[in-house]
Protein backbone atom coordinates (compact mmCIF):
# COMPACT_ATOMS: atom_id res chain seq x y z
CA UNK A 1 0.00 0.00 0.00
CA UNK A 2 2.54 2.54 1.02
CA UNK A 3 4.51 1.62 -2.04
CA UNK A 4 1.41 2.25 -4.24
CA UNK A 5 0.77 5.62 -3.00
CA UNK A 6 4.91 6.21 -3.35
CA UNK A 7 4.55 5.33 -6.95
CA UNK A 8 1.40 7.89 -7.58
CA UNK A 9 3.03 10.38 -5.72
CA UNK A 10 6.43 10.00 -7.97
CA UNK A 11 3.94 10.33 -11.24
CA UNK A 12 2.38 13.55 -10.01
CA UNK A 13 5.13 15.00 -9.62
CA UNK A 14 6.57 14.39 -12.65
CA UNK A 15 3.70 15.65 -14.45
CA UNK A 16 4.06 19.01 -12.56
CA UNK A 17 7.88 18.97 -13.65
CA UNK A 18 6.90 18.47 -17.30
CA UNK A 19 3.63 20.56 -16.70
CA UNK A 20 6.01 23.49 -15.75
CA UNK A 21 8.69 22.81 -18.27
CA UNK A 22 6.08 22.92 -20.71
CA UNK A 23 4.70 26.60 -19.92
CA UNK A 24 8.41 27.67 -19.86
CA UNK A 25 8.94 26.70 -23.12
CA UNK A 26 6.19 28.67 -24.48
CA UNK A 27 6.94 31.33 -22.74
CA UNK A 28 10.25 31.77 -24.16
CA UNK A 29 8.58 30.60 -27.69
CA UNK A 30 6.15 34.07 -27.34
CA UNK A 31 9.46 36.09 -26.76
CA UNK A 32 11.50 34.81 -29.63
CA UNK A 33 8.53 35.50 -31.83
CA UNK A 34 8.15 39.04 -30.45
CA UNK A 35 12.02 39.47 -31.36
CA UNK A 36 11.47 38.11 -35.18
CA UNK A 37 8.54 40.54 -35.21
CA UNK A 38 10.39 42.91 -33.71
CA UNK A 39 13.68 42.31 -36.24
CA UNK A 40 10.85 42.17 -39.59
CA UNK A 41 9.66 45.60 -38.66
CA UNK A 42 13.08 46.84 -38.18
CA UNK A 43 14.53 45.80 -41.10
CA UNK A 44 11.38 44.73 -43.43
CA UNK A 45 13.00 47.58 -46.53
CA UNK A 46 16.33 45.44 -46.61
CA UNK A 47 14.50 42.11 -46.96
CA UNK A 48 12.36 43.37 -49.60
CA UNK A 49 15.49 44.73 -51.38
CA UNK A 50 17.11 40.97 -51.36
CA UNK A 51 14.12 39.50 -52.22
CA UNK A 52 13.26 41.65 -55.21
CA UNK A 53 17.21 41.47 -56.67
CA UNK A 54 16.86 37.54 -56.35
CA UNK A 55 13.53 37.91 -58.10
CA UNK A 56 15.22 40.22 -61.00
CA UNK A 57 18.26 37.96 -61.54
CA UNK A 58 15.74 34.99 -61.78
CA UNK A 59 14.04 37.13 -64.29
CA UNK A 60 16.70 38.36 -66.25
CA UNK A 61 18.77 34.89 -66.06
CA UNK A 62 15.33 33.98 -67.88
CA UNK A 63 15.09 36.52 -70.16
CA UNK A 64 19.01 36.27 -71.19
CA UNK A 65 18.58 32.62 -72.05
CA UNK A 66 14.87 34.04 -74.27
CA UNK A 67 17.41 36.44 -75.94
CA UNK A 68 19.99 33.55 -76.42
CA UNK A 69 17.52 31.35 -78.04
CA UNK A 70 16.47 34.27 -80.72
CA UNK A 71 19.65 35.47 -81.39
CA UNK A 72 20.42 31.10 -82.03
CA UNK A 73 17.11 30.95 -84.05
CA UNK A 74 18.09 34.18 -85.64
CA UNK A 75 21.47 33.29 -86.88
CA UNK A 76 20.07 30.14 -88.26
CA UNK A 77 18.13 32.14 -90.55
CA UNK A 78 20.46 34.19 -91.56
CA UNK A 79 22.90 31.81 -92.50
CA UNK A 80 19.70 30.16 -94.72
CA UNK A 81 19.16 33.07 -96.15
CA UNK A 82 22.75 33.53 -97.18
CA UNK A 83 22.88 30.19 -98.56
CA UNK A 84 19.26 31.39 -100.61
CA UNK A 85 20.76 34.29 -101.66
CA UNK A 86 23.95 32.79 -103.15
CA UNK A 87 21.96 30.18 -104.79
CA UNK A 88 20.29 32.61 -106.25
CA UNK A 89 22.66 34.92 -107.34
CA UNK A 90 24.42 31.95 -109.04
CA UNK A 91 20.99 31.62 -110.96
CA UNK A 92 21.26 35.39 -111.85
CA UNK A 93 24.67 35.28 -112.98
CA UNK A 94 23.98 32.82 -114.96
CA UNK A 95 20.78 33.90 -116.83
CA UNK A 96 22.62 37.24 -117.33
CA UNK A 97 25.79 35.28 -118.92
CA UNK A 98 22.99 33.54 -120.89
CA UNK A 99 21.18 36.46 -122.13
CA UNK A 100 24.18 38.13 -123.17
CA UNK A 101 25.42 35.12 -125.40
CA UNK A 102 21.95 35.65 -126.74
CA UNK A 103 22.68 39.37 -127.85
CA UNK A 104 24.32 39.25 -131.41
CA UNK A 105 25.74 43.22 -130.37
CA UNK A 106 28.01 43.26 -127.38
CA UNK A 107 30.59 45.72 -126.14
CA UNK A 108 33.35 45.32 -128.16
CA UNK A 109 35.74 45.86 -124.79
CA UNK A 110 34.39 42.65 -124.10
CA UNK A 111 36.43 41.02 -126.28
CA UNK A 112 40.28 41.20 -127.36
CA UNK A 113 41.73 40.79 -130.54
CA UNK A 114 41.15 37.16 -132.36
CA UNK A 115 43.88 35.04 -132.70
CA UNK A 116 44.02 32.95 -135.58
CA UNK A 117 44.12 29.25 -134.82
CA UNK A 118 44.78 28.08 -138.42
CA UNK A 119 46.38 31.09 -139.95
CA UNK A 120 46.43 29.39 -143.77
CA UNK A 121 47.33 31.06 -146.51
CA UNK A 122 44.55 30.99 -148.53
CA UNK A 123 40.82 31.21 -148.79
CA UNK A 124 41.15 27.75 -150.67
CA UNK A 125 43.00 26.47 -147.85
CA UNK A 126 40.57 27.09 -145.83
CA UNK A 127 37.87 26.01 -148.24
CA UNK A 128 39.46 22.70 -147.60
CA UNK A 129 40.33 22.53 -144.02
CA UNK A 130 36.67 22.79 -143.73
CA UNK A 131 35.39 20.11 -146.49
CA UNK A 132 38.13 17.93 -144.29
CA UNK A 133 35.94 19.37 -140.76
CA UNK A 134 32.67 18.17 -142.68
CA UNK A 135 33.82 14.76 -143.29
CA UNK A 136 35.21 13.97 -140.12
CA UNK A 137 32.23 15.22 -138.54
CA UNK A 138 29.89 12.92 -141.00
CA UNK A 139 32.29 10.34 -139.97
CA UNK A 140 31.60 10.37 -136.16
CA UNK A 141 27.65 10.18 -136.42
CA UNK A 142 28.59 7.28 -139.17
CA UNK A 143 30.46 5.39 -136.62
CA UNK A 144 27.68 6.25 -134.11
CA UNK A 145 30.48 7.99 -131.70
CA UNK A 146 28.81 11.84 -132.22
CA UNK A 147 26.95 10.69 -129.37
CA UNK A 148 26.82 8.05 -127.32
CA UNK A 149 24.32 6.68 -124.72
CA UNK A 150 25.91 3.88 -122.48
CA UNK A 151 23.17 2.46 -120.48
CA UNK A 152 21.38 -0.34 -122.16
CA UNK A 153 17.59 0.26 -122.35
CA UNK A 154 14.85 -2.20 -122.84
CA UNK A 155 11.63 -0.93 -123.49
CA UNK A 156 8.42 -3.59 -122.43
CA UNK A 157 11.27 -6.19 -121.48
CA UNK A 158 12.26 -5.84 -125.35
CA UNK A 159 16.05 -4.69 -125.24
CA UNK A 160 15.96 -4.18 -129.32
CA UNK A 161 12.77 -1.69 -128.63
CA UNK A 162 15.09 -0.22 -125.76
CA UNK A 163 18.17 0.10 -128.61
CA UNK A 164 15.56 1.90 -131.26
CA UNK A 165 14.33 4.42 -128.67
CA UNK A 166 17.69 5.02 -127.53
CA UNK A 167 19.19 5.44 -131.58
CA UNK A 168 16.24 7.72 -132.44
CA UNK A 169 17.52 9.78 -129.17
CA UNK A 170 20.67 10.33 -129.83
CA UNK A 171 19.33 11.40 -133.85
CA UNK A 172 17.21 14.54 -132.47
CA UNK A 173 20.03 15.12 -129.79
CA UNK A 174 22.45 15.63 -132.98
CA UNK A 175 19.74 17.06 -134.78
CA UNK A 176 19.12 19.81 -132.09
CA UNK A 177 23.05 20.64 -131.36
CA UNK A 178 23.83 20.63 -135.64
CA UNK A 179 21.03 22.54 -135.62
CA UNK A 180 21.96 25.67 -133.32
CA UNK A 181 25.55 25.21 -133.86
CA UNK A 182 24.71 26.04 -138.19
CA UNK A 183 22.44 28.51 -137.15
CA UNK A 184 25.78 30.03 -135.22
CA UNK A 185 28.56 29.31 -137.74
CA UNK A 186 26.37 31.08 -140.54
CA UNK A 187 25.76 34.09 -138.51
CA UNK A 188 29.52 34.64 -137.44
CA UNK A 189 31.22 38.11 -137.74
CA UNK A 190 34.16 39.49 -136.77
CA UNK A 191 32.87 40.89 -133.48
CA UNK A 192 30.57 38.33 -132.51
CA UNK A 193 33.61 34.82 -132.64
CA UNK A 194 34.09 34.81 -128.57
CA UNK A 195 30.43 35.00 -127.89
CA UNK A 196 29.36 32.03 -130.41
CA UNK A 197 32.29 29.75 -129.26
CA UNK A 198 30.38 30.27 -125.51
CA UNK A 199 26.99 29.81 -127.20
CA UNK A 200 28.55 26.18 -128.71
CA UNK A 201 29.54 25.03 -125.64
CA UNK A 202 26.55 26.31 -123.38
CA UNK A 203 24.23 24.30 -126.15
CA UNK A 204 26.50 21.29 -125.70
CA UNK A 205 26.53 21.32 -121.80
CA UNK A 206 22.21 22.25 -122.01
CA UNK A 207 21.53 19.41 -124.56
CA UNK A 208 23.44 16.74 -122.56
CA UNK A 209 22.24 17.88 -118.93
CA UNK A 210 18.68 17.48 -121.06
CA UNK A 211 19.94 14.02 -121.53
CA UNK A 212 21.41 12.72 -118.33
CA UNK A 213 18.19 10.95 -117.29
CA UNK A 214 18.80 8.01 -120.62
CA UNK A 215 22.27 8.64 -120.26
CA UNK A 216 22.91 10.14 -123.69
CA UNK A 217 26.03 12.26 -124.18
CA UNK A 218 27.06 14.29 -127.03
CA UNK A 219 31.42 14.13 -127.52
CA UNK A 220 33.81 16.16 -126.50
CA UNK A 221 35.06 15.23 -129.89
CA UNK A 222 32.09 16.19 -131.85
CA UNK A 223 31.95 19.27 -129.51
CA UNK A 224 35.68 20.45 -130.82
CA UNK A 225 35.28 19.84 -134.64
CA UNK A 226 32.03 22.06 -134.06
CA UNK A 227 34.69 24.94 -132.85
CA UNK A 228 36.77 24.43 -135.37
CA UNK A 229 33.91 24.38 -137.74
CA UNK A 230 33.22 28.05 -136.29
CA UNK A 231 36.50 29.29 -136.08
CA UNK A 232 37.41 27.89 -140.09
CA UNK A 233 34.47 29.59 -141.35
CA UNK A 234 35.26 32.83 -139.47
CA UNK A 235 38.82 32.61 -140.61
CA UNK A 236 37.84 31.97 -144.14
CA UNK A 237 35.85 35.07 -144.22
CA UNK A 238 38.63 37.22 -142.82
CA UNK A 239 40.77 35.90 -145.26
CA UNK A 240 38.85 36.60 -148.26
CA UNK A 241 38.22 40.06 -146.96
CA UNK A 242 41.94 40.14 -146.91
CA UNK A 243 42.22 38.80 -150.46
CA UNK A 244 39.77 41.44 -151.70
CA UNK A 245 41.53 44.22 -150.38
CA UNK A 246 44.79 42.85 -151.81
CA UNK A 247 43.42 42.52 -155.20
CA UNK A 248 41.50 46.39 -154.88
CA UNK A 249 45.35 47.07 -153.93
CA UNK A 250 46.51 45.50 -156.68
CA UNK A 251 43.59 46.72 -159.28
CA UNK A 252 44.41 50.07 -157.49
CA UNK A 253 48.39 49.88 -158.47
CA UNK A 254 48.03 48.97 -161.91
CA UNK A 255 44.92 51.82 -162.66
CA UNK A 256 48.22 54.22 -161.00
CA UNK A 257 50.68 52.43 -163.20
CA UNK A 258 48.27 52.58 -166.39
CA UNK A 259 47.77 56.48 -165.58
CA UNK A 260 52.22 56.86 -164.96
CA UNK A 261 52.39 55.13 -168.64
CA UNK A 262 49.31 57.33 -170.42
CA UNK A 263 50.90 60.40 -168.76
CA UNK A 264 54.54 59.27 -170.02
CA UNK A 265 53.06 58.48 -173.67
CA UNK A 266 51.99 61.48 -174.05
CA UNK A 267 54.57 63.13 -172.26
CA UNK A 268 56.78 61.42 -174.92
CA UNK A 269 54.36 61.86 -178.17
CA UNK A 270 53.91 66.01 -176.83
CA UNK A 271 58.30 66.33 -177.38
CA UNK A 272 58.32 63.96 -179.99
CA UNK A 273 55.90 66.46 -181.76
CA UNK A 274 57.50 69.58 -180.45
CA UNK A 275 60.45 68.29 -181.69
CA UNK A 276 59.64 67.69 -185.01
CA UNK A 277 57.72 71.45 -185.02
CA UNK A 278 60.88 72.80 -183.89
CA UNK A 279 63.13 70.66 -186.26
CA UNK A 280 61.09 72.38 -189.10
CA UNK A 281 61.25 75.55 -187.83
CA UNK A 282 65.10 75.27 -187.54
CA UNK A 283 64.91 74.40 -190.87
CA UNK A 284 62.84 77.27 -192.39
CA UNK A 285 65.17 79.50 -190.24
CA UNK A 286 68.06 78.09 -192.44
CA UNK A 287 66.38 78.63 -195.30
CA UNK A 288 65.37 82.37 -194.68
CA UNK A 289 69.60 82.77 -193.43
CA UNK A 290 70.60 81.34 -196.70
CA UNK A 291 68.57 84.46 -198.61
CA UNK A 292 68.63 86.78 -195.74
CA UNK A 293 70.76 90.05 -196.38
CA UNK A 294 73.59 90.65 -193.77
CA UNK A 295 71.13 92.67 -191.48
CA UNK A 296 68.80 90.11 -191.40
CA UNK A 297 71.18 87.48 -190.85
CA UNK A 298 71.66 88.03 -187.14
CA UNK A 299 68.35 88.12 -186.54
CA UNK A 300 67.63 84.64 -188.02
CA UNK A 301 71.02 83.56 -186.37
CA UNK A 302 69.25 84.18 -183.25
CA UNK A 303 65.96 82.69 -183.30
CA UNK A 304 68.00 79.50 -185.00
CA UNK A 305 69.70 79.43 -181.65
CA UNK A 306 66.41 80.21 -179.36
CA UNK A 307 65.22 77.29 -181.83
CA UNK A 308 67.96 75.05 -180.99
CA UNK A 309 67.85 75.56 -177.00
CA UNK A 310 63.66 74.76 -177.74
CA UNK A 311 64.85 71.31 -179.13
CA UNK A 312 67.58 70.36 -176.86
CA UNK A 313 64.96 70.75 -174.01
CA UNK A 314 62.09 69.30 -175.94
CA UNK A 315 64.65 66.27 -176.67
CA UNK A 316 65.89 65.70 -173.02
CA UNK A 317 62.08 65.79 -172.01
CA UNK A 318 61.52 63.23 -174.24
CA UNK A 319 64.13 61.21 -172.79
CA UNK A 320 62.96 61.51 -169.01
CA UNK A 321 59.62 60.84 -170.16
CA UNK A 322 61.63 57.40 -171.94
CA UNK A 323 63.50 56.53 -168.99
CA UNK A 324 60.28 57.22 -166.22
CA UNK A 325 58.19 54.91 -168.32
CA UNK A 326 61.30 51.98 -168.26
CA UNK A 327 61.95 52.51 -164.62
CA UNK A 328 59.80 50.39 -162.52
CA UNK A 329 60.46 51.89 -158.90
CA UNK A 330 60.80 55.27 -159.51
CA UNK A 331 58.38 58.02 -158.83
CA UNK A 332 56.90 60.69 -155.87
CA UNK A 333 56.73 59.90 -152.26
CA UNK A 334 54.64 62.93 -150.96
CA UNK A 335 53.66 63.70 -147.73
CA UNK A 336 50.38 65.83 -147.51
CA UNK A 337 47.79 66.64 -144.65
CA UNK A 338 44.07 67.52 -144.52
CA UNK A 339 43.57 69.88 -141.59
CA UNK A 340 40.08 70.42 -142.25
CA UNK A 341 38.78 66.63 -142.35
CA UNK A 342 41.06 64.98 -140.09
CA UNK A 343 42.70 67.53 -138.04
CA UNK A 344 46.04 68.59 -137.13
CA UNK A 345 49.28 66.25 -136.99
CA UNK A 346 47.36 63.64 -139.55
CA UNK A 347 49.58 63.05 -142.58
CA UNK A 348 48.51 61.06 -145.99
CA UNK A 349 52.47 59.06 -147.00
CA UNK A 350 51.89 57.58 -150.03
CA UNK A 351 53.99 57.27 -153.74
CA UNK A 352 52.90 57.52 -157.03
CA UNK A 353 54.94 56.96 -160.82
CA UNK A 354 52.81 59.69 -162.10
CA UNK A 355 54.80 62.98 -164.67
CA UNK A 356 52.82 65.14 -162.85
CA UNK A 357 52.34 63.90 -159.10
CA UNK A 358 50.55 66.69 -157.99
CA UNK A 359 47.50 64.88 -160.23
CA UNK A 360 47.40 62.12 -157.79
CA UNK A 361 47.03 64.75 -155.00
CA UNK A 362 44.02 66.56 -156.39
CA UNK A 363 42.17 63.17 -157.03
CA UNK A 364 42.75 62.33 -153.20
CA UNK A 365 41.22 65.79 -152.83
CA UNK A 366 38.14 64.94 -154.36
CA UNK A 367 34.36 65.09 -153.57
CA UNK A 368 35.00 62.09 -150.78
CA UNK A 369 36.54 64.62 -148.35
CA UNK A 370 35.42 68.27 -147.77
CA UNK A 371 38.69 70.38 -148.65
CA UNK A 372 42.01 70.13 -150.35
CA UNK A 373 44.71 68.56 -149.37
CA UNK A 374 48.34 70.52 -148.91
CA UNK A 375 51.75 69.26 -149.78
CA UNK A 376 54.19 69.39 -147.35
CA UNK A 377 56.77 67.10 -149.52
CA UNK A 378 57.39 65.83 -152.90
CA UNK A 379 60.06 63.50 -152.93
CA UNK A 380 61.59 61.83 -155.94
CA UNK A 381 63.09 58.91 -156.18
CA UNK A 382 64.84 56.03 -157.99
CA UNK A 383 63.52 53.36 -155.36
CA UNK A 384 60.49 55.36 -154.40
CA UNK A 385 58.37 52.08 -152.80
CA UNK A 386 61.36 51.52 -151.05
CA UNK A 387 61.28 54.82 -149.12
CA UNK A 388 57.61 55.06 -148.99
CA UNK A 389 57.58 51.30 -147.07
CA UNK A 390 60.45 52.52 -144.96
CA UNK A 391 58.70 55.57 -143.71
CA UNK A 392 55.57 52.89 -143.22
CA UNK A 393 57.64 51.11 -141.34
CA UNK A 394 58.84 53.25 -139.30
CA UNK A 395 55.17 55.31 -138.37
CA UNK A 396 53.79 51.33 -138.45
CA UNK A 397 52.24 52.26 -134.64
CA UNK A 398 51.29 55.40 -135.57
CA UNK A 399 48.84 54.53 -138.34
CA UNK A 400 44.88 55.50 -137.78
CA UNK A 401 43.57 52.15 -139.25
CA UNK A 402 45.51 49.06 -137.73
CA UNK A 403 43.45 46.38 -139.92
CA UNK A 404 43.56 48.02 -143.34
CA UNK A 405 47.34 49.27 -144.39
CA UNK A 406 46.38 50.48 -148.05
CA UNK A 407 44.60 53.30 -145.44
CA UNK A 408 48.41 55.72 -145.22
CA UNK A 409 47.29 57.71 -142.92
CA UNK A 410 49.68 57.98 -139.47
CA UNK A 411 49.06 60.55 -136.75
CA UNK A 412 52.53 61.89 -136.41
CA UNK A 413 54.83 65.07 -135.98
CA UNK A 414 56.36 66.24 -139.34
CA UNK A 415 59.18 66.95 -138.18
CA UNK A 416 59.69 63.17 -137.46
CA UNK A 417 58.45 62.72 -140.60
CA UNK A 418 60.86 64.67 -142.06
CA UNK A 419 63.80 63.21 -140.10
CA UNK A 420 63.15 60.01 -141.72
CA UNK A 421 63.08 60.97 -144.94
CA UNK A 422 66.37 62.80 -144.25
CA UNK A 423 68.01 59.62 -143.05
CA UNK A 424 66.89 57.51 -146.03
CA UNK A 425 66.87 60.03 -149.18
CA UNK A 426 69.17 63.09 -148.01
CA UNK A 427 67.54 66.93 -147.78
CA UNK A 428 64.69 67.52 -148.66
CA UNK A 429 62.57 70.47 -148.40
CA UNK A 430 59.51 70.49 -146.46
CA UNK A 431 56.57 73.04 -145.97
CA UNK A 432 55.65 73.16 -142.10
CA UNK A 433 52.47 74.66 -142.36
CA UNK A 434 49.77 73.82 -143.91
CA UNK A 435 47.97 76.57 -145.42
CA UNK A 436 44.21 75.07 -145.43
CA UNK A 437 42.45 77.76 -147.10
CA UNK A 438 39.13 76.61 -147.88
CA UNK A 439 39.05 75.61 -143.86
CA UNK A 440 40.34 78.68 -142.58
CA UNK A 441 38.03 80.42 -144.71
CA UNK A 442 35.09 78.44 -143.83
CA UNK A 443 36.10 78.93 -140.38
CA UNK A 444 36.06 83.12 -140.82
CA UNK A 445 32.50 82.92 -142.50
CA UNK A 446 30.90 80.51 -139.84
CA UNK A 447 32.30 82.66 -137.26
CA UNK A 448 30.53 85.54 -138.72
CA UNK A 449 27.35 83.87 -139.34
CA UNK A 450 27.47 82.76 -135.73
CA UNK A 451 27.79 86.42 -134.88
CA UNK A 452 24.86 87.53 -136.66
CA UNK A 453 22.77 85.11 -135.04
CA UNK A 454 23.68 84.88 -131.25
CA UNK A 455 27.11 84.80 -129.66
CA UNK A 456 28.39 80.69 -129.62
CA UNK A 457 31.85 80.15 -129.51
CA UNK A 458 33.67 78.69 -132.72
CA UNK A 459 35.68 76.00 -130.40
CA UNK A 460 32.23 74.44 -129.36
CA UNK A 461 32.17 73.36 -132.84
CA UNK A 462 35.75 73.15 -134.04
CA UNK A 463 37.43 72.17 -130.58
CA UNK A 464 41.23 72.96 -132.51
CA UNK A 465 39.83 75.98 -134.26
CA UNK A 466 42.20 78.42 -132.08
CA UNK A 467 44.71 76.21 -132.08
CA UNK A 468 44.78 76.68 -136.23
CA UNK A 469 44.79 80.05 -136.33
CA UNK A 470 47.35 80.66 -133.35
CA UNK A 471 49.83 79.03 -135.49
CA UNK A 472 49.30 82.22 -137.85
């Protein structure tokens, strides 16, 4: 019993103890809630501060990896775009290229000067470097090596139908390509060579890119004798153009030389007359001496003599006129200008076997230019093509017309001119200025007309105008 009540005793107060323990700790528990409170309130702007800076660099973390993902998604783009634009600038390029092939007129800076691949010697030879292009072409389709296709086709499991589709192919592929490429080749100029060799080969690379799905190519072979075919008939052309100025040369030297002989004919019939007029005069004269008194005898004694000075010059003309006409080479190298149609420092070399050169000069002045040409040299000579191809020679870069020579017109100083002439003939004298009096004069009378009308300066119209007439 007394232990019993011990042991209830114990427990109650142990509850107490734990009871009061209890209360203590929630005492304390209201005070360290009244601090927080207390510490919030104090400092409530600082926490707010933290919080909202971990809130912005949450947000702008975020919107920095938004801004990465654009500028990503962006790039991408561009880069595809690039890729789209090159692609189709290619395509651009190309039409252009095309479209320009397909112009028969281009620039001529585009191109340079042709070089001659055959460079034969005659139209004929070329006439039959091409028969020999023409056969070997004929030969290739004849050996079925033209074009070739070398995948073997059947056509409803029938490999003959597949062979007879695929030979009727490759005969409108050759068809098409002969076709442009003689529409090309008949159509070829000087001017135009460069662009139609391009056109050949774009055709060629078109027509088999047409043809890569049966596997039907046209040569390289076939492609080349096609160029050649171009370049032959282009080179025949230029060559006969050569040959026909050559002959017009030629047709033009022997109309000169046919002129020099007529001139020395009648040079020679005109002293072989005035000799014989002079021979009879002599011979009256004699007469009238014989019966002549004393006084009158001087006076016949005189004209006899005037007479016989006549006929010695009337027989040494003869003689030159003889000798010019047996002489192959000699003649006039003259050297004459044309202020008014081709401007100052422009100077006309040329040689002609004529009696009277100065007729040559008058016929280059004719209706084809607008004034007179001046002389500023008329040089004889034994060898006179020899002098007039050494002064060619040496002015050879200094000619106006590169492609036609029989054009003698060089754009040179006289007084080089005439330092050249000096070194190959000895001195000779030249006339520095050119006097150009129809020019100068139809220079004063526009000038006045001008005047009359409204004030406009003559150099607008004749930029060298003052130049001319400062040299006066």
């Amino acid at each position: 019993m007394t232990t019993t009540i011990l042991i209830i005793v114990s427990s109650i107060l142990i509850i107490g103890i734990l009871i009061a323990i209890l209360v203590r700790s929630l005492k304390k528990s209201k005070g360290l809630n009244a601090i927080i409170a207390d510490y919030r309130e104090r400092y409530q702007n600082i926490i707010d501060v933290d919080e909202e800076i971990n809130k912005r660099k949450k947000e702008f973390t975020q919107e920095a990896e938004n801004y990465q993902k654009e500028i990503a998604e962006h790039k991408q783009k561009l880069s595809s775009l690039k890729e789209k634009y090159i692609a189709a600038n290619k395509v651009f390029e190309d039409l252009t290229y095309q479209n320009n092939l397909l112009k028969d007129s281009l620039e001529i800076t585009e191109f340079g000067v042709y070089e001659p691949h055959f460079d034969l010697e005659t139209s004929a030879d070329y006439k039959q470097k091409m028969t020999e292009n023409k056969e070997k072409q004929k030969q290739l389709i004849k050996d079925e090596s033209a074009a070739v296709c070398n995948t073997p086709w059947a056509v409803g499991d029938s490999r003959k139908k597949g062979e007879i589709m695929i030979r009727k192919a490759i005969k409108l592929t050759l068809r098409a390509f002969n076709g442009e490429c003689d529409s090309l080749i008949s159509k070829v100029r000087w001017n135009n060579i460069e662009q139609y060799e391009k056109r050949i080969q774009k055709t060629f690379d078109a027509i088999n890119k047409l043809n890569s799905s049966q596997d039907i190519h046209i040569q390289e072979k076939f492609l080349q004798l096609k160029i050649d075919e171009l370049r032959l008939t282009h080179e025949y052309e230029l060559k006969k153009y050569e040959e026909k100025e050559e002959q017009r040369r030629i047709r033009e030297q022997m109309r000169e030389e046919e002129k020099a002989r007529r001139d020395f004919e009648k040079a020679r019939k005109d002293a072989e007359k005035e000799e014989k007029m002079l021979q009879q005069a002599m011979k009256k004269a004699q007469e009238e001496i014989s019966k002549a008194s004393e006084e009158e005898r001087a006076k016949y004694e005189a004209q006899l003599a005037e007479l016989q000075s006549k006929l010695q010059e009337a027989e040494e003309k003869n003689q030159r006129a003889i000798s010019m006409a047996q002489q192959t080479k000699s003649g006039h190298v003259y050297v004459i200008s044309n202020v008014g149609s081709f401007g100052k420092n422009i100077y006309k070399i040329g040689m002609t076997r004529r009696l009277e050169p100065l007729d040559r000069v008058n016929e280059l002045g004719d209706a084809s230019v607008p004034f007179k040409f001046d002389v500023h040299a008329m040089i004889y000579s034994e060898n006179a093509p020899e002098l007039e191809n050494e002064l060619h020679k040496t002015f050879n870069k200094n000619r106006l017309n590169q492609v036609n020579l029989r054009r003698e017109y060089f754009d040179v100083s006289l007084d080089k001119i005439e330092k050249v002439v000096k070194e190959n003939h000895g001195e000779i004298e030249f006339i520095k200025e050119a006097e150009a009096k129809e020019f100068r004069e139809s220079l004063i009378i526009k000038r006045k007309l001008e005047a009359d009308e409204e004030p406009v300066l003559v150099k607008e119209t004749y930029p060298d105008a003052n130049d001319l007439f400062d040299d006066e």
